[in-house]
Structure formats: structure tokens, C-alpha cells
Protein backbone atom coordinates (compact mmCIF):
# COMPACT_ATOMS: atom_id res chain seq x y z
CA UNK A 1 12.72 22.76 1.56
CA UNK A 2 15.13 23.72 -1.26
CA UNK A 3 18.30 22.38 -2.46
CA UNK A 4 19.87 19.48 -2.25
CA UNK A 5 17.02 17.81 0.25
CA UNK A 6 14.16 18.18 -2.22
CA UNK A 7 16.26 16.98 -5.57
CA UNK A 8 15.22 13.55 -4.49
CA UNK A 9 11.32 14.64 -4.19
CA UNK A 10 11.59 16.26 -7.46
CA UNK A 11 13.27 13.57 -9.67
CA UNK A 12 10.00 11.19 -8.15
CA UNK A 13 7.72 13.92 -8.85
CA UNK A 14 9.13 14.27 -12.18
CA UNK A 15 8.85 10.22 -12.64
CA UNK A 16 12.94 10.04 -13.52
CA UNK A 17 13.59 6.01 -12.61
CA UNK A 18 16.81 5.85 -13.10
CA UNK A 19 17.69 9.84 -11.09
CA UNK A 20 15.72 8.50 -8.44
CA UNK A 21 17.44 5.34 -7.94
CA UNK A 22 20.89 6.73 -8.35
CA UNK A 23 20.37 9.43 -5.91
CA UNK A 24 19.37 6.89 -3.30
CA UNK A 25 22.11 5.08 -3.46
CA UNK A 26 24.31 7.53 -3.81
CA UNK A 27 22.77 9.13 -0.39
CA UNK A 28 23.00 5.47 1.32
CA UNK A 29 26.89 5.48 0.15
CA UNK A 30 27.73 9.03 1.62
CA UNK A 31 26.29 8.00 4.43
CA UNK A 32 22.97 10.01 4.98
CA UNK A 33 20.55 8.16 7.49
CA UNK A 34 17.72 5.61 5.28
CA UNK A 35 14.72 7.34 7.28
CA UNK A 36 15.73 10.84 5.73
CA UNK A 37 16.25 9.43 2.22
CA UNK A 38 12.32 7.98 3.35
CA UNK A 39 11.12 11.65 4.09
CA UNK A 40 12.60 12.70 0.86
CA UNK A 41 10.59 9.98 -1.00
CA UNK A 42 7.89 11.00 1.32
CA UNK A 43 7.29 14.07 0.19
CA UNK A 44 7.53 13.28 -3.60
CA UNK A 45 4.71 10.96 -3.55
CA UNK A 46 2.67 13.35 -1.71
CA UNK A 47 3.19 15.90 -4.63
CA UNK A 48 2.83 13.12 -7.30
CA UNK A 49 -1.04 12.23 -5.11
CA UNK A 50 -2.20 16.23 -5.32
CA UNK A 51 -1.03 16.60 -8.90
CA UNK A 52 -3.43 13.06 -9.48
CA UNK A 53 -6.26 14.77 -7.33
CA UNK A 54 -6.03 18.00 -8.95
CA UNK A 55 -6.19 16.05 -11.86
CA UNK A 56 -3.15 17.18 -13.03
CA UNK A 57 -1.76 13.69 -13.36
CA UNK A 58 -3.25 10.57 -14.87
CA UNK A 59 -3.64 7.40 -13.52
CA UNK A 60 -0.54 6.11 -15.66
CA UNK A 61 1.72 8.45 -14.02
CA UNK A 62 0.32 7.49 -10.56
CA UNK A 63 1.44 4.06 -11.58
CA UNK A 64 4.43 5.27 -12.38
CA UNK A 65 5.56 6.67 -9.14
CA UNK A 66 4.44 4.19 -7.21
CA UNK A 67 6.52 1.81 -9.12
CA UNK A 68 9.43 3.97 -8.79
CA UNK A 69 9.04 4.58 -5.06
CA UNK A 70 8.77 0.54 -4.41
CA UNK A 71 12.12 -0.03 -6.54
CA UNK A 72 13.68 2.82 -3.94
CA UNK A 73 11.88 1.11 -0.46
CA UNK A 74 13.52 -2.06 -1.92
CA UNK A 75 17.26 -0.18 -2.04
CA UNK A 76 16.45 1.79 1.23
CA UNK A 77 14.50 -0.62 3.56
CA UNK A 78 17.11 -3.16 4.62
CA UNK A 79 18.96 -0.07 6.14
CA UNK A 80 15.44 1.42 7.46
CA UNK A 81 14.56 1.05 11.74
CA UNK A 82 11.50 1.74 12.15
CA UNK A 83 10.03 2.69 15.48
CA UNK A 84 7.58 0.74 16.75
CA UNK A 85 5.81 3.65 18.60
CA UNK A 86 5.97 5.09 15.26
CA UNK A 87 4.09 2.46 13.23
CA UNK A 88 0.53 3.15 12.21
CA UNK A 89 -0.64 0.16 12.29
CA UNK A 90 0.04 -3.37 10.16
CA UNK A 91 -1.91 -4.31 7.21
CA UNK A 92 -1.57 -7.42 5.07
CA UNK A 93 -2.72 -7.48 1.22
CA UNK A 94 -2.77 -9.24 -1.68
CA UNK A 95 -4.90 -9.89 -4.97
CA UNK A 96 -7.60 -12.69 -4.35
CA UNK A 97 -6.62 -16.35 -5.77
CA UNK A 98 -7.70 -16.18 -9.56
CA UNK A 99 -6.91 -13.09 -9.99
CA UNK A 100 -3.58 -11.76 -10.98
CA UNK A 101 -4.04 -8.05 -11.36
CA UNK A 102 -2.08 -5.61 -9.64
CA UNK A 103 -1.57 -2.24 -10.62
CA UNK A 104 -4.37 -1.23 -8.01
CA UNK A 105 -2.63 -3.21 -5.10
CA UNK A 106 0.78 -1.52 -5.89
CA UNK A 107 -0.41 1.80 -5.65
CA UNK A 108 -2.19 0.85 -2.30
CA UNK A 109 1.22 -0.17 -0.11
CA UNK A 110 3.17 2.45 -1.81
CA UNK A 111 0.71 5.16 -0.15
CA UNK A 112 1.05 2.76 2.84
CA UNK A 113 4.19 2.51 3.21
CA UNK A 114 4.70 6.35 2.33
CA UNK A 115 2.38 7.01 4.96
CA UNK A 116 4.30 5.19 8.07
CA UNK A 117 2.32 1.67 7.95
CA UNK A 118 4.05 -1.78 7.94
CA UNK A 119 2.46 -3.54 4.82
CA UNK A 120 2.43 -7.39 4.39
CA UNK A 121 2.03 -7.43 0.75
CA UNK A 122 1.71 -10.89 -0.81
CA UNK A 123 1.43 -10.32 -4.99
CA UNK A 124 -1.34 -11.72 -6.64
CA UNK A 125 -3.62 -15.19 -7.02
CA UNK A 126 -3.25 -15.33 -2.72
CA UNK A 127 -5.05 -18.27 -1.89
CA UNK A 128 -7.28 -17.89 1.58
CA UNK A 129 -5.32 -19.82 3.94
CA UNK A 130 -2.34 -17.46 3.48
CA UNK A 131 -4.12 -14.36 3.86
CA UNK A 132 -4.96 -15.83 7.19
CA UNK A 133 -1.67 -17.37 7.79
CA UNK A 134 0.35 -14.01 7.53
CA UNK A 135 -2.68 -11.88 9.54
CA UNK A 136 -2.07 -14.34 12.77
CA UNK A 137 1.99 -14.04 11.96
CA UNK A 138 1.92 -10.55 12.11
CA UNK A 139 -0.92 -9.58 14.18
CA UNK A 140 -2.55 -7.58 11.17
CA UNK A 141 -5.28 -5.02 12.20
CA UNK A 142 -6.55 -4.61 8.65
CA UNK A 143 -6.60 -7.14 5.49
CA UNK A 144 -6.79 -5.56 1.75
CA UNK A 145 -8.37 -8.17 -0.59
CA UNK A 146 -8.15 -7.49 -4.03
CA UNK A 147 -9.52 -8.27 -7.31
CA UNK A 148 -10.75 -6.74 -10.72
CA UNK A 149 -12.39 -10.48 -12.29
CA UNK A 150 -15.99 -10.67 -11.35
CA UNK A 151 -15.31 -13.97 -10.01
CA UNK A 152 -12.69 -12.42 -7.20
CA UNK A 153 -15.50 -11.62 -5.13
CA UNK A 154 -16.20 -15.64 -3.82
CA UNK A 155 -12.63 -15.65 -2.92
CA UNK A 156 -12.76 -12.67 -1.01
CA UNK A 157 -15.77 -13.95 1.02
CA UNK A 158 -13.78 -17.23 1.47
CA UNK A 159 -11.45 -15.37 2.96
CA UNK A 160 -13.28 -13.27 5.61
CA UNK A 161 -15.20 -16.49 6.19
CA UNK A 162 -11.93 -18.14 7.39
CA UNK A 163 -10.59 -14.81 9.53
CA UNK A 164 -14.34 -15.88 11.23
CA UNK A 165 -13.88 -19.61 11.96
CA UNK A 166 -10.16 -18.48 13.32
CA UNK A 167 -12.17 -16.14 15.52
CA UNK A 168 -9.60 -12.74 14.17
CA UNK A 169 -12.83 -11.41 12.67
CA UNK A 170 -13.59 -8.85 15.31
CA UNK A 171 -9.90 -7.84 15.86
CA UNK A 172 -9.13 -7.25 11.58
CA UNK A 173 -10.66 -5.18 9.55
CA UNK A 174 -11.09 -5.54 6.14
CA UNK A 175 -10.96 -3.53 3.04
CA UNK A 176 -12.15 -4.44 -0.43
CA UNK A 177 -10.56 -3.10 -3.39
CA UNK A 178 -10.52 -2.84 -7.59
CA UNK A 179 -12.57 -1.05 -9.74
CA UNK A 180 -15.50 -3.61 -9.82
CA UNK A 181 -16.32 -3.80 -6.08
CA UNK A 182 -18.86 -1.72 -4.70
CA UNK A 183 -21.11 -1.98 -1.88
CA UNK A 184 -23.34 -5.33 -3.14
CA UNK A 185 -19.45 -7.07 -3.09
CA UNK A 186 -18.93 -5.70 0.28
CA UNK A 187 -22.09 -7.28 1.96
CA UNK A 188 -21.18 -10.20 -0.08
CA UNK A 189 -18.29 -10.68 1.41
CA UNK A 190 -18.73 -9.77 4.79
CA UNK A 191 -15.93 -6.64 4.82
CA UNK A 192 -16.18 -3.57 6.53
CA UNK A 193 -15.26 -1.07 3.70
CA UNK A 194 -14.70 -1.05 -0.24
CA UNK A 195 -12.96 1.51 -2.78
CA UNK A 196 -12.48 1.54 -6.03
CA UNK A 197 -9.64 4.44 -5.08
CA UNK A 198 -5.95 4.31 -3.63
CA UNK A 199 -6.32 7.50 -1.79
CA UNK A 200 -10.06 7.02 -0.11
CA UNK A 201 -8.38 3.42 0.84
CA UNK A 202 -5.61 4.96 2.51
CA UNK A 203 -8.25 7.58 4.34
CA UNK A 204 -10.38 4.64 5.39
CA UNK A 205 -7.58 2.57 6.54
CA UNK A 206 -6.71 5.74 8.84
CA UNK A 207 -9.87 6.04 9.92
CA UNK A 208 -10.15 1.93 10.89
CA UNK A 209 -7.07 2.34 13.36
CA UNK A 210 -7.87 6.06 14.18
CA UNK A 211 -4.42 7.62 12.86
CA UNK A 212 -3.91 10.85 10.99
């Protein structure tokens, strides 16, 4: 669309913090509804994911966005309904205790959340018992552990170990993620999937819960 609905897309696209911000607010105060102001948002992080797959865009911009678009979901959200026939699905994540990277795990729930999910996202150094904790709260169909330290991968197994003596294991799926896990980590662990990549996360989170 062109005009004033896609002004919002483009200031994302364009990484402009402060435009961004402004304009949702703005759009909240004049009244427009929160879910539109989402579609809007919507569409600029789609644009801002094919310019990073057409390698157009770096990972640093990528960042960027995604940082942007959870400062605007924290403006927009409180005044967001959300359909439960709508909703994807519900995924809790977090970085494994001893670990307090992030950068990964913020691009992950911004594609999430861009992409219609509810996400439970906890920060960083999550010990096991919480992970657990908030996946029985919110009847989670998929946990994201992750971790870029070497050593995240014993809590990650800790952590499915636990989902299996709570007996969730066959109702949660779970997804590995940073840039040192790979399919040795996964059998580790016990999880279903790993990815060193937002985007193939977000794909095989779809394909766990059979959305498009």
C-alpha cells in the first residue's frame, strides 16, 4: 500500500528509532486501532527479513529492527486483543542459566511475535525450573533454549530432562538455538530441532504446530 499506511513500514525498514516510535504513538493518540499499527510493523519487518536474505542487509541491521520493533510491541501491546482463534500457537524462551547472551533470542520473538505467536520470553541466565514453571502456566507447545557458551548445552539438557520427569515432554517441543549448537547438541540434549538462524527457527517452529 502507499501513503500514509506504509510510512510506518518504511521508517522500520529504514531502521529510524525514534520516527518509528513517534509515529506509533502518534497513531495510538488519533485513535487508529493497535492491531493495524501491528500490520504496519508487520510488514516492515518482513521487508527488513528479505533485504537480510537477499543479503542486502547485515546481521547488525537485523538487530536493529528487531530492537526497534520490540520498543514499538512494548508502546502498542497493552492496547493489542488478540484473538485467540488467531494465535499460532504459544512458545516460551529464554537464554540457558550461565549464559547471558541475547541478541539471537531477540531476533527470535520479534519474528514471533511479527508472525501472530504469543511468546513467553524470559531474558537470559533462565534457570530450569522456570522454563518449566512458565511452559505448565501457559500451556506452551514449543520451548526455545538458548545459548552461545559451550557450557549452555548441560543446561539445556537439564531442562528437557525436567519437561520429562513433569511428563510435558511429548506435548512441547523444543528448539535449540545460537550459533554453536548443531546436531551433536541436539541429541545431547534431547530436543527436537536446532538452528543457528532466526528465520529457519521461525520455519521450523511453523512446521512443529503445522501453521503457515
Amino acid at each position: 500500500m502507499k501513503g500514509k499506511n506504509s510510512e510506518l513500514a518504511e521508517a522500520l525498514v529504514n531502521l529510524e528509532e525514534k520516527r518509528v516510535l513517534e509515529m506509533v504513538q502518534k497513531q495510538l493518540n488519533s485513535g487508529k486501532p493497535a492491531r493495524e499499527i501491528l500490520n504496519q510493523l508487520k510488514e516492515g519487518m518482513d521487508n527488513v527479513g528479505k533485504k537480510y536474505e537477499e543479503k542486502e542487509y547485515f546481521l547488525s541491521d537485523l538487530v536493529m529492527a528487531a530492537e526497534i520493533f520490540k520498543l514499538a510491541m512494548e508502546i502498542i501491546e497493552p492496547k493489542l486483543e488478540i484473538s485467540k482463534e488467531k494465535e499460532k500457537g504459544t512458545i516460551v524462551i529464554g537464554t540457558v542459566k550461565g549464559d547471558l547472551h541475547d541478541i539471537g533470542k531477540n531476533i527470535m520473538v520479534a519474528l514471533l511475535k511479527n508472525d501472530g505467536f504469543t511468546v513467553h520470553d524470559l531474558g537470559t541466565d533462565v534457570p530450569p525450573d522456570e522454563f518449566i514453571r512458565v511452559v505448565k502456566r501457559e500451556k506452551a507447545q514449543v520451548l526455545g533454549l538458548s545459548g552461545i557458551l559451550t557450557m549452555a548445552v548441560e543446561p539445556m539438557k537439564e531442562t528437557v530432562e525436567t519437561l520429562k520427569r513433569e511428563g510435558l515432554r511429548k506435548e512441547v517441543k523444543v528448539i535449540l538455538g545460537g550459533l554453536p549448537v548443531d546436531e551433536k547438541w541436539k541429541e545431547i540434549a534431547g530436543a527436537d530441532a536446532f538452528t543457528q538462524d532466526a528465520y529457519e527457527g521461525l520455519r521450523i517452529i511453523k512446521e512443529f504446530l503445522g501453521v503457515r
